[in-house]
C-alpha atoms as a PDB file:
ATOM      1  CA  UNK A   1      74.244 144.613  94.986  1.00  0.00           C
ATOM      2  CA  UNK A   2      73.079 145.410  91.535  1.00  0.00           C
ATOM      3  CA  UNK A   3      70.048 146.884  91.159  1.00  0.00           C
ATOM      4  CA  UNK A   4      66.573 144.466  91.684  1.00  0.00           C
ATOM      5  CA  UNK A   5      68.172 141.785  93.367  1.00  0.00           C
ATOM      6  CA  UNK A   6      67.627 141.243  96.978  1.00  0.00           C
ATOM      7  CA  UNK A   7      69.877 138.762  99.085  1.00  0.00           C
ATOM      8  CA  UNK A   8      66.691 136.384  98.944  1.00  0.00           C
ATOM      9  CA  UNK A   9      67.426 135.942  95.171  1.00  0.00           C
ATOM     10  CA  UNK A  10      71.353 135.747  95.043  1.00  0.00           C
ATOM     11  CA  UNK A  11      71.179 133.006  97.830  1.00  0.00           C
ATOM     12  CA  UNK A  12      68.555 131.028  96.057  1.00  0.00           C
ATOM     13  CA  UNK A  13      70.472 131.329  92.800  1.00  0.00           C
ATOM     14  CA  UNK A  14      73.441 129.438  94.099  1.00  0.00           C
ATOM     15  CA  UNK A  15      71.219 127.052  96.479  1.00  0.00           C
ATOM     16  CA  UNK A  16      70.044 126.102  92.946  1.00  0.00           C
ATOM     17  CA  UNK A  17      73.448 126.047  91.248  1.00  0.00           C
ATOM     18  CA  UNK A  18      74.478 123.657  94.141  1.00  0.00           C
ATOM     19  CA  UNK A  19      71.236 121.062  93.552  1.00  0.00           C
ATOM     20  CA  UNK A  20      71.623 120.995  90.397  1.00  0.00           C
ATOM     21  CA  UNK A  21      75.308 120.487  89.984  1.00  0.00           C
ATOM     22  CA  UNK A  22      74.899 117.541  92.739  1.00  0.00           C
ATOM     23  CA  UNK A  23      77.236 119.257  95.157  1.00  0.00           C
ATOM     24  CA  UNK A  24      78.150 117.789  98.591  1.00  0.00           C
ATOM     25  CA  UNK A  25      77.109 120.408 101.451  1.00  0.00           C
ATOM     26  CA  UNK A  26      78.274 123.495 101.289  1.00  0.00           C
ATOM     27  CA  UNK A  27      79.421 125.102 104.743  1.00  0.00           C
ATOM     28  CA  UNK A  28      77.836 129.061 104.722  1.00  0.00           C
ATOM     29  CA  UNK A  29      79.805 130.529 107.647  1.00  0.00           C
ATOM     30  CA  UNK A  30      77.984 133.424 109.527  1.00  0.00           C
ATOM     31  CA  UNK A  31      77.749 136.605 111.448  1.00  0.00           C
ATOM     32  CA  UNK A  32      75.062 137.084 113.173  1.00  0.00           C
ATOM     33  CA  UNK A  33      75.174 140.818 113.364  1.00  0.00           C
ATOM     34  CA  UNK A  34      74.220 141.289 109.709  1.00  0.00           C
ATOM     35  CA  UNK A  35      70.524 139.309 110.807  1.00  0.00           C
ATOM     36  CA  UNK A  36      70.965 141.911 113.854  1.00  0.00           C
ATOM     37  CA  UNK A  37      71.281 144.773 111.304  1.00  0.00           C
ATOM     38  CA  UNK A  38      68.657 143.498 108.687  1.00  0.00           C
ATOM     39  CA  UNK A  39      66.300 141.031 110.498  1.00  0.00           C
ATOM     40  CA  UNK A  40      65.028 139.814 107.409  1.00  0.00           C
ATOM     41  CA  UNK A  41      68.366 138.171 106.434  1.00  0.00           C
ATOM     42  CA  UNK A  42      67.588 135.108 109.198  1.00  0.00           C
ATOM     43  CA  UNK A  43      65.192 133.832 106.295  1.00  0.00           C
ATOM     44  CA  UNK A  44      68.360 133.489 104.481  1.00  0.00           C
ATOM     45  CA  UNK A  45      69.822 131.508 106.646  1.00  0.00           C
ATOM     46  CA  UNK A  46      66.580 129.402 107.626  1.00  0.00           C
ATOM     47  CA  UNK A  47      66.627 129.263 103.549  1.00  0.00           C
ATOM     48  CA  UNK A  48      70.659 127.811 103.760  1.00  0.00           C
ATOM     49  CA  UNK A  49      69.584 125.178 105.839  1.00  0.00           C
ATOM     50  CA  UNK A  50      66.187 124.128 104.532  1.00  0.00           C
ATOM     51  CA  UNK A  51      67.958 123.170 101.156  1.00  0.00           C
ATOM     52  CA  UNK A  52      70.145 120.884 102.855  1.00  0.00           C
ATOM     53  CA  UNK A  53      73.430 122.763 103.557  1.00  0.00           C
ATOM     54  CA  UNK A  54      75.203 123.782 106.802  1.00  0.00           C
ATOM     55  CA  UNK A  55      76.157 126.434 108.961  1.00  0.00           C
ATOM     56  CA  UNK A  56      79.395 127.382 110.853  1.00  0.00           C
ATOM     57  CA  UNK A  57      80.408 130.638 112.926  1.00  0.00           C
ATOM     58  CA  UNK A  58      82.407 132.947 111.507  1.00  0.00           C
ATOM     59  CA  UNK A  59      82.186 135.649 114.691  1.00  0.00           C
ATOM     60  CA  UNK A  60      79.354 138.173 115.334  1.00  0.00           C
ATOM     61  CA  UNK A  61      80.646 141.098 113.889  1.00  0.00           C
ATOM     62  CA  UNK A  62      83.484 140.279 111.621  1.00  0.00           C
ATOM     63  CA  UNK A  63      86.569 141.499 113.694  1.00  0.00           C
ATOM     64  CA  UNK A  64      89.782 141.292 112.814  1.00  0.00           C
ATOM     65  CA  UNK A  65      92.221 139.516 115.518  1.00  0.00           C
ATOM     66  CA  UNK A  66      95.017 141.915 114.647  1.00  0.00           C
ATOM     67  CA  UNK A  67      93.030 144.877 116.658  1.00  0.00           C
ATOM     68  CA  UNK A  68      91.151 142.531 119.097  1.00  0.00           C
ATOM     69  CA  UNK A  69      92.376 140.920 122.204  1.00  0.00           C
ATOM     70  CA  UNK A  70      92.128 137.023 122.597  1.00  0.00           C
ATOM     71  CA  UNK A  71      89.223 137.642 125.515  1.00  0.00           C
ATOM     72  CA  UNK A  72      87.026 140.750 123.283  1.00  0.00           C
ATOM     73  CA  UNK A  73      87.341 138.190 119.862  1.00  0.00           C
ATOM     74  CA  UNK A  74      86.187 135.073 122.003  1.00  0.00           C
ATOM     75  CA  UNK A  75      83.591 137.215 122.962  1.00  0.00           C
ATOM     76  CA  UNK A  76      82.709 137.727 119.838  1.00  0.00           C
ATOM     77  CA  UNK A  77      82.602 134.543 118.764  1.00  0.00           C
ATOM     78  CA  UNK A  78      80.219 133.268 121.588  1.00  0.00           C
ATOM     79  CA  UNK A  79      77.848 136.097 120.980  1.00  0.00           C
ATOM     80  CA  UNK A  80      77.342 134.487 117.627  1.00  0.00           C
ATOM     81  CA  UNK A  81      76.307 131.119 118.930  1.00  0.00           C
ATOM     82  CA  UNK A  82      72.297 131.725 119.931  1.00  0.00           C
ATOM     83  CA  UNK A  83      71.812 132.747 116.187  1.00  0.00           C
ATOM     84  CA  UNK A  84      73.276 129.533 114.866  1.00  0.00           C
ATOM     85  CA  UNK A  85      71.578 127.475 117.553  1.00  0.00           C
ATOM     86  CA  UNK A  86      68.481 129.164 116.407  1.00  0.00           C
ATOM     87  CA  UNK A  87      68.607 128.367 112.774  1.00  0.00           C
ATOM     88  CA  UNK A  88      70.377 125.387 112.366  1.00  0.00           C
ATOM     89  CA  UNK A  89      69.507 123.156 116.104  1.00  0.00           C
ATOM     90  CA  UNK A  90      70.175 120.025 114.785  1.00  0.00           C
ATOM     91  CA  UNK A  91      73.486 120.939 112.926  1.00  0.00           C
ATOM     92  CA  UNK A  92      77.127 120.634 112.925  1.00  0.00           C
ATOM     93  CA  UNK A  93      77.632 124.126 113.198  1.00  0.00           C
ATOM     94  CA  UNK A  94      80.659 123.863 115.576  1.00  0.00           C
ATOM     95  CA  UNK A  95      83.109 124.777 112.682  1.00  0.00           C
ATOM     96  CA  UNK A  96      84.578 128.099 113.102  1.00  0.00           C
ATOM     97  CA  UNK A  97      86.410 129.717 110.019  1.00  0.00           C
ATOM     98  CA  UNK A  98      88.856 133.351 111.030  1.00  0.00           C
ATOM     99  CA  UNK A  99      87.452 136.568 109.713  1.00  0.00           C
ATOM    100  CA  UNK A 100      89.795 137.637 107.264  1.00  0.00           C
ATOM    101  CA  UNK A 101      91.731 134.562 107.773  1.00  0.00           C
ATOM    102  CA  UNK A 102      93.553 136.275 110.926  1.00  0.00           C
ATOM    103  CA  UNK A 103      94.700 134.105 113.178  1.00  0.00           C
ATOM    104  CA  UNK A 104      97.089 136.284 115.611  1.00  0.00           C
ATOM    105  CA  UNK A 105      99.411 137.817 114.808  1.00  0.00           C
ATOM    106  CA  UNK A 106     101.500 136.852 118.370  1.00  0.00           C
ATOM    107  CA  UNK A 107     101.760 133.059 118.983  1.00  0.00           C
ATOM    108  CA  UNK A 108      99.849 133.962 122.548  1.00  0.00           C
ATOM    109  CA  UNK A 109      97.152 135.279 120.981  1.00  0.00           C
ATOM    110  CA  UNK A 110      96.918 132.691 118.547  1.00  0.00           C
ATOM    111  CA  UNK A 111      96.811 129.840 121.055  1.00  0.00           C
ATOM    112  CA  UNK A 112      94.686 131.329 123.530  1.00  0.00           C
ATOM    113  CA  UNK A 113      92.009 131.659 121.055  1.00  0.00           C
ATOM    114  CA  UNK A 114      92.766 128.045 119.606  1.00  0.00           C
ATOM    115  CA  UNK A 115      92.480 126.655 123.532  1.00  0.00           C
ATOM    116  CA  UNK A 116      89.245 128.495 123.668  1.00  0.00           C
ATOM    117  CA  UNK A 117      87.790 126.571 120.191  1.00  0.00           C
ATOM    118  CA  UNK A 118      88.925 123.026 120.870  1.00  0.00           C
ATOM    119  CA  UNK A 119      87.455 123.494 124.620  1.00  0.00           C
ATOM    120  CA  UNK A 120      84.075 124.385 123.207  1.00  0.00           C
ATOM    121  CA  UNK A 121      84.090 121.911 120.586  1.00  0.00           C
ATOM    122  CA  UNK A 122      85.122 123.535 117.896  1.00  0.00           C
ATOM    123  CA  UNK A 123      86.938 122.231 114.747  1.00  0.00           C
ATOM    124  CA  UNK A 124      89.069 125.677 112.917  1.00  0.00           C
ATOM    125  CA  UNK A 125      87.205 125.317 109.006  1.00  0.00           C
ATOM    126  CA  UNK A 126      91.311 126.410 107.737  1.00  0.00           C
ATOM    127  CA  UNK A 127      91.494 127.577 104.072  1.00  0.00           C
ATOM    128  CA  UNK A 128      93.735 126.011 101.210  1.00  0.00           C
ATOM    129  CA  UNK A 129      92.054 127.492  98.272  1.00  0.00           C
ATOM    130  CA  UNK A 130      91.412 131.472  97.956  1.00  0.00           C
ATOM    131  CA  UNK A 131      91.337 133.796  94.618  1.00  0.00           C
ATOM    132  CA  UNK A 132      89.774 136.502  96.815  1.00  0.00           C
ATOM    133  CA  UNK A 133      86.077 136.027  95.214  1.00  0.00           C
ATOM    134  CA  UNK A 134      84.819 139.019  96.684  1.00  0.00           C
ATOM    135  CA  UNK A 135      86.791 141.654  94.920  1.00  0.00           C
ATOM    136  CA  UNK A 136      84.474 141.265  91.307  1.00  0.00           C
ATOM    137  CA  UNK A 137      81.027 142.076  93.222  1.00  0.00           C
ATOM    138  CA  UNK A 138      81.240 145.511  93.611  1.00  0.00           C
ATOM    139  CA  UNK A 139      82.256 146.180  90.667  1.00  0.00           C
ATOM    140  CA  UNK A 140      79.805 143.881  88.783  1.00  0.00           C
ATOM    141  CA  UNK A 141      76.971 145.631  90.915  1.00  0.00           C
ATOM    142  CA  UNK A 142      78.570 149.298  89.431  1.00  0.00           C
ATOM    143  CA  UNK A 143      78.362 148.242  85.997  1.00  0.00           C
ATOM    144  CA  UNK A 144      74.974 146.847  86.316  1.00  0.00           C
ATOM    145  CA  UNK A 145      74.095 150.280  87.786  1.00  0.00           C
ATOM    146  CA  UNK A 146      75.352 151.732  84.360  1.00  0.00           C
ATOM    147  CA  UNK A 147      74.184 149.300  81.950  1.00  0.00           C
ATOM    148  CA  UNK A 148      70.853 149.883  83.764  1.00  0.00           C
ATOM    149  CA  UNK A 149      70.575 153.836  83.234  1.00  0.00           C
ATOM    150  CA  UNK A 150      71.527 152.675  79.427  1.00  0.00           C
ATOM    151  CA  UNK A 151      75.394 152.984  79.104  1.00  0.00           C
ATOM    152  CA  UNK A 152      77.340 150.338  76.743  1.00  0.00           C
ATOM    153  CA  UNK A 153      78.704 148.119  79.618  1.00  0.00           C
ATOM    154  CA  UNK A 154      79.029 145.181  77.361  1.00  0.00           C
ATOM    155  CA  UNK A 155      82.938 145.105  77.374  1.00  0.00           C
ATOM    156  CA  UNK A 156      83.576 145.743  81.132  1.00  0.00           C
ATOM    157  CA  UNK A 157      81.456 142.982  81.946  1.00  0.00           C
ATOM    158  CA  UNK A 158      82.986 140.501  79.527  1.00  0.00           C
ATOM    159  CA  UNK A 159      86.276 141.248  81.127  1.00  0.00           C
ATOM    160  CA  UNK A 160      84.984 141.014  84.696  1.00  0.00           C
ATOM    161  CA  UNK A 161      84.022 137.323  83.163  1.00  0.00           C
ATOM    162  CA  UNK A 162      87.229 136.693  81.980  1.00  0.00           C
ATOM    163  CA  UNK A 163      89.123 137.855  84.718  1.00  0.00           C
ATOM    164  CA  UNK A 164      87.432 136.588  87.341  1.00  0.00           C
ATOM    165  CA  UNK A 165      87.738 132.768  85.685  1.00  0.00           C
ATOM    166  CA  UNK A 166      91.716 133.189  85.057  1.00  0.00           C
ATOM    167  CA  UNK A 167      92.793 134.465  88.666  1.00  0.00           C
ATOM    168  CA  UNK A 168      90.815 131.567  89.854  1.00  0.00           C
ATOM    169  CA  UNK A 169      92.555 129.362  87.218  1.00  0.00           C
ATOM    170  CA  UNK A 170      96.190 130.911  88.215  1.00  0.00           C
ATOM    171  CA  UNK A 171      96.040 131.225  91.876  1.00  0.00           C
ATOM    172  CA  UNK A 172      94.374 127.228  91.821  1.00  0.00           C
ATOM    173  CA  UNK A 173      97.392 126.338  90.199  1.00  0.00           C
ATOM    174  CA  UNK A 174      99.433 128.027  91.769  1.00  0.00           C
ATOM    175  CA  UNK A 175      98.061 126.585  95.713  1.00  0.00           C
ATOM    176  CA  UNK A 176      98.066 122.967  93.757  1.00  0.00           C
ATOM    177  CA  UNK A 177     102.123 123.426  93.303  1.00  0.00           C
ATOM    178  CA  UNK A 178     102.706 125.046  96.853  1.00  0.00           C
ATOM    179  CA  UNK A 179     100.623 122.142  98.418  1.00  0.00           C
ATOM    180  CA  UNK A 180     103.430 119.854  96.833  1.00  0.00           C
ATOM    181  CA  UNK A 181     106.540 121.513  98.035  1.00  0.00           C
ATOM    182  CA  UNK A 182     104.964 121.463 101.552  1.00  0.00           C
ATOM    183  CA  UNK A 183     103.196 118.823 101.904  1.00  0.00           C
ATOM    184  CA  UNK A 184     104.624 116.143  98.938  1.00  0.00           C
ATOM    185  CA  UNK A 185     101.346 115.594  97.655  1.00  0.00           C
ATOM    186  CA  UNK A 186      97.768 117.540  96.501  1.00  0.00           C
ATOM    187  CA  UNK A 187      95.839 118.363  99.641  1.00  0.00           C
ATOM    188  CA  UNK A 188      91.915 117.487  99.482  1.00  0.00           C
ATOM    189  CA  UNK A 189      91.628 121.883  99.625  1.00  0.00           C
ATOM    190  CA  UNK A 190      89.109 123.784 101.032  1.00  0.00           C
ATOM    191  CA  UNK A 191      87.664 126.609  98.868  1.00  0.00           C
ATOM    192  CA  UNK A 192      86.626 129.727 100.513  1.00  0.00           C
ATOM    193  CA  UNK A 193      83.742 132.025  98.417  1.00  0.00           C
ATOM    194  CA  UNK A 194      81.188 134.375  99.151  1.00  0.00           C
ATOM    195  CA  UNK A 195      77.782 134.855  98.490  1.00  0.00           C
ATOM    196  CA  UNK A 196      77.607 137.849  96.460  1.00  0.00           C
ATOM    197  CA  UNK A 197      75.502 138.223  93.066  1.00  0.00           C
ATOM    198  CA  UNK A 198      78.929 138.133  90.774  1.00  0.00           C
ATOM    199  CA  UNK A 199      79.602 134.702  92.692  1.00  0.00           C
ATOM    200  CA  UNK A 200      76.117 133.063  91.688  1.00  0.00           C
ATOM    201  CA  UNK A 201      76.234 134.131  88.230  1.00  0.00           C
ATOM    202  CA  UNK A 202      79.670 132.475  87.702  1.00  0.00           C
ATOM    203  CA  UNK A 203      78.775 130.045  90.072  1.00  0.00           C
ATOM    204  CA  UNK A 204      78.394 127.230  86.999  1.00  0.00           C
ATOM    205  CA  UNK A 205      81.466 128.389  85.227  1.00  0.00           C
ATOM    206  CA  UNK A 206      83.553 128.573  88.041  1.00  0.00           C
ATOM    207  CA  UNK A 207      82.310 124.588  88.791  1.00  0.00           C
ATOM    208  CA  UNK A 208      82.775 123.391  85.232  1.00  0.00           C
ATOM    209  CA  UNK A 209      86.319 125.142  85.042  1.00  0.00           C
ATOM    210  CA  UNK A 210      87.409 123.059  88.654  1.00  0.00           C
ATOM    211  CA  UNK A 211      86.150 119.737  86.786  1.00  0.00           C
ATOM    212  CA  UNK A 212      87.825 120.620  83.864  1.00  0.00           C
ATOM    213  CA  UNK A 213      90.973 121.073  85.687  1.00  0.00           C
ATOM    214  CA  UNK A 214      90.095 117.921  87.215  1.00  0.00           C
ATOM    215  CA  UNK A 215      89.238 118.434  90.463  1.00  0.00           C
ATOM    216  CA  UNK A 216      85.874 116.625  92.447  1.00  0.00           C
ATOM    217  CA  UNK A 217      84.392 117.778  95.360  1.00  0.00           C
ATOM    218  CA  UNK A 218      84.092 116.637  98.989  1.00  0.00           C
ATOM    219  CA  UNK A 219      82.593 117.834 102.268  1.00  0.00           C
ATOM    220  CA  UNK A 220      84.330 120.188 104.635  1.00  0.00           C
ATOM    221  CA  UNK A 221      84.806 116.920 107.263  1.00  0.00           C
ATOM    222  CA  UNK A 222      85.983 114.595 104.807  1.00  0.00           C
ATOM    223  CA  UNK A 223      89.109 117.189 103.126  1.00  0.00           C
ATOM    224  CA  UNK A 224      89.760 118.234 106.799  1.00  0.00           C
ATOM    225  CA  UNK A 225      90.562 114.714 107.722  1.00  0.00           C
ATOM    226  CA  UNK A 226      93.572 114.918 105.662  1.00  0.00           C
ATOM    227  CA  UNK A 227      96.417 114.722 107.579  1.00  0.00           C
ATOM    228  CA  UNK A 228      97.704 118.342 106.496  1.00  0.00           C
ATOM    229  CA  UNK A 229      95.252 119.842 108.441  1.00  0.00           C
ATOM    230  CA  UNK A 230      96.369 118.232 111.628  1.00  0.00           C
ATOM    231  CA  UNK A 231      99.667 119.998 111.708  1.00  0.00           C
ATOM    232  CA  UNK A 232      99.243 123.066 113.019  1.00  0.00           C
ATOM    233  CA  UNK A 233     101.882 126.182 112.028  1.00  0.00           C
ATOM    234  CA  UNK A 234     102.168 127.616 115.529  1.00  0.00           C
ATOM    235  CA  UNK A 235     103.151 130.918 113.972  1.00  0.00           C
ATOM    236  CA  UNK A 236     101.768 134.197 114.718  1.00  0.00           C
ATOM    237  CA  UNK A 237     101.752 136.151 111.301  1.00  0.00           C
ATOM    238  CA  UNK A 238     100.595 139.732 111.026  1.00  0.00           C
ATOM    239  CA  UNK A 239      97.401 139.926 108.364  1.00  0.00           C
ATOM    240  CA  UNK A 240      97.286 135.622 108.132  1.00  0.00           C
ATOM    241  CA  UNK A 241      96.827 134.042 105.491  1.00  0.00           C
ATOM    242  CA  UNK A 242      95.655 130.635 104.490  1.00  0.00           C
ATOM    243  CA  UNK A 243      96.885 127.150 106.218  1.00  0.00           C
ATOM    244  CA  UNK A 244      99.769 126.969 103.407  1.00  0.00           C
ATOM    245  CA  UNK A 245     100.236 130.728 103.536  1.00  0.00           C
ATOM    246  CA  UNK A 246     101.446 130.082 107.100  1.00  0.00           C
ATOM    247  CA  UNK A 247     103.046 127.039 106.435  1.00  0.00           C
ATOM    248  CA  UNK A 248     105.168 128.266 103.565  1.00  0.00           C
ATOM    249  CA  UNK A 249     106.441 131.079 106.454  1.00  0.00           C
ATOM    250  CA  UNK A 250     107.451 127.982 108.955  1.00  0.00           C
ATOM    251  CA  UNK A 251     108.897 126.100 105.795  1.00  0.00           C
ATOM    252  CA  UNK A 252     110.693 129.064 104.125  1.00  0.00           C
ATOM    253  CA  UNK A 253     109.036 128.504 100.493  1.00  0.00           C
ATOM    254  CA  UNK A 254     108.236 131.506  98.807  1.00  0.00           C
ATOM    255  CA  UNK A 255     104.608 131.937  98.196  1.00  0.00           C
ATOM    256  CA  UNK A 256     103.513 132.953  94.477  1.00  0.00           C
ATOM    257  CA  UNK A 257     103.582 137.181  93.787  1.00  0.00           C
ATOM    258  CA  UNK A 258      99.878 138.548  93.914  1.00  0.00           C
ATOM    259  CA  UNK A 259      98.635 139.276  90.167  1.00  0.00           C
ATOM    260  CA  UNK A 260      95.136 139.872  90.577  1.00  0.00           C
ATOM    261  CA  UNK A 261      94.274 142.919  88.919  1.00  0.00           C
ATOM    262  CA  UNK A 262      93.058 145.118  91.825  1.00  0.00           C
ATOM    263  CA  UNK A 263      93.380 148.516  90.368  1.00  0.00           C
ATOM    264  CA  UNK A 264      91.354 147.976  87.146  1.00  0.00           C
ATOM    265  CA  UNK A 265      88.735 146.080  89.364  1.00  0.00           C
ATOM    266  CA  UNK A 266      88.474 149.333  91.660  1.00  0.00           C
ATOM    267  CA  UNK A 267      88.431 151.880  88.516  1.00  0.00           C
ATOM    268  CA  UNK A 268      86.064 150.209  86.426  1.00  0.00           C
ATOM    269  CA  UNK A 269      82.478 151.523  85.506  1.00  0.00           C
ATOM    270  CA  UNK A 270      83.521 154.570  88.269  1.00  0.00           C
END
């Protein structure tokens, strides 16, 4: 994180960014180990849902199903239940979204996991939107480390701007064309973000740039009950992907090539 804000702060920023753009409920999916690490963090959650917006489980402690068994990840994801039960009793927190959007990478694995969701009354929270958010914090939270101790970071963070608003532009575009060779149609799409500072400071931008494009926005249940979601891949993929990731694999349409500028975004303000 950059330096003098706590969690506290960068959750309550985008709370706020949510109210006041008049956003439908925003699913924050969670693992309970990081309240287990940091105890502190479960007023971050009781925060989450005090404003209005619900929880889902996404797994204790983040595993990835590639290097899990079906039995140790179910485990997993039942150990993560008495924390959501805890914070959010009265909510529809049976929505369950895949670490690292892993979903087996052997059909058996896949569907023994699946078996165990739907028999516990889960619903699978898939993804059809994803610029891979995550990948400006850290380096956001460098530069404000160096802009801080009085270096010139003025350019680096205008680019981090910049970038961060065209690879969402791009790879939105480029999930609103793939959505029409597979499916014949635009697909109500669920966005996946994270809560890190970089996120709630572009937080407005990044809303007024999906309006501008002219997308609205709906809850979790009502794109989900878009026919598209009902269809189910059956693949197993090594490292998933998102629902039309795995889709486009079944289908045999080629998914866009990866531009986002990972190199710079790891060298910068080093």
């Amino acid at each position: 994180m950059p330096p003098g804000l706590t969690r506290h702060e960068i959750v309550d920023s985008i709370l706020a960014t949510l109210k006041q753009e008049n956003m439908p409920p925003v699913y924050g999916f969670v693992n309970g180990k990081k309240v287990d690490d940091e105890p502190f963090q479960i007023q971050v959650l009781k925060d989450w849902v005090k404003a209005g917006e619900p929880l889902g489980n996404h797994t204790w402690s983040h595993p990835n199903l590639e290097k899990e068994s079906a039995s140790e990840y179910i485990a997993d994801i039942a150990k993560g239940e008495p924390i959501l039960k805890r914070v959010d009793r009265k909510g529809d927190w049976h929505w369950f979204r895949y670490p690292f959007l892993a979903e087996g990478e052997t059909l058996a694995k896949r569907q023994q996991v699946r078996d165990w969701l739907a028999a516990h009354g889960y619903r699978i929270a898939e993804v059809t939107l994803d610029f891979e958010d995550y990948m400006w914090n850290d380096p956001y939270a460098r530069c404000m480390v160096k802009q801080k101790a009085g270096e010139d970071e003025h350019e680096n963070l205008a680019w981090l701007e910049q970038s961060y608003l065209a690879i969402a532009a791009e790879f939105t575009k480029a999930f609103r064309v793939l959505s029409k060779q597979l499916y014949g149609y635009e697909i109500p799409y669920v966005l996946l973000m994270h809560c890190g500072a970089f996120d709630a400071k572009m937080l407005p931008r990044l809303i007024a740039q999906f309006r501008s494009e002219g997308f609205s926005f709906v809850t979790l249940q009502q794109a989900e009950s878009d026919a598209a979601y009902s269809i189910d891949p059956h693949i197993g993929y090594p490292s998933g992907g998102t629902l039309e990731e795995l889709m486009s694999k079944v289908k045999g349409v080629n998914f866009p090539d990866d531009t986002k500028p990972y190199k710079r975004l790891d060298e910068i303000c080093r």
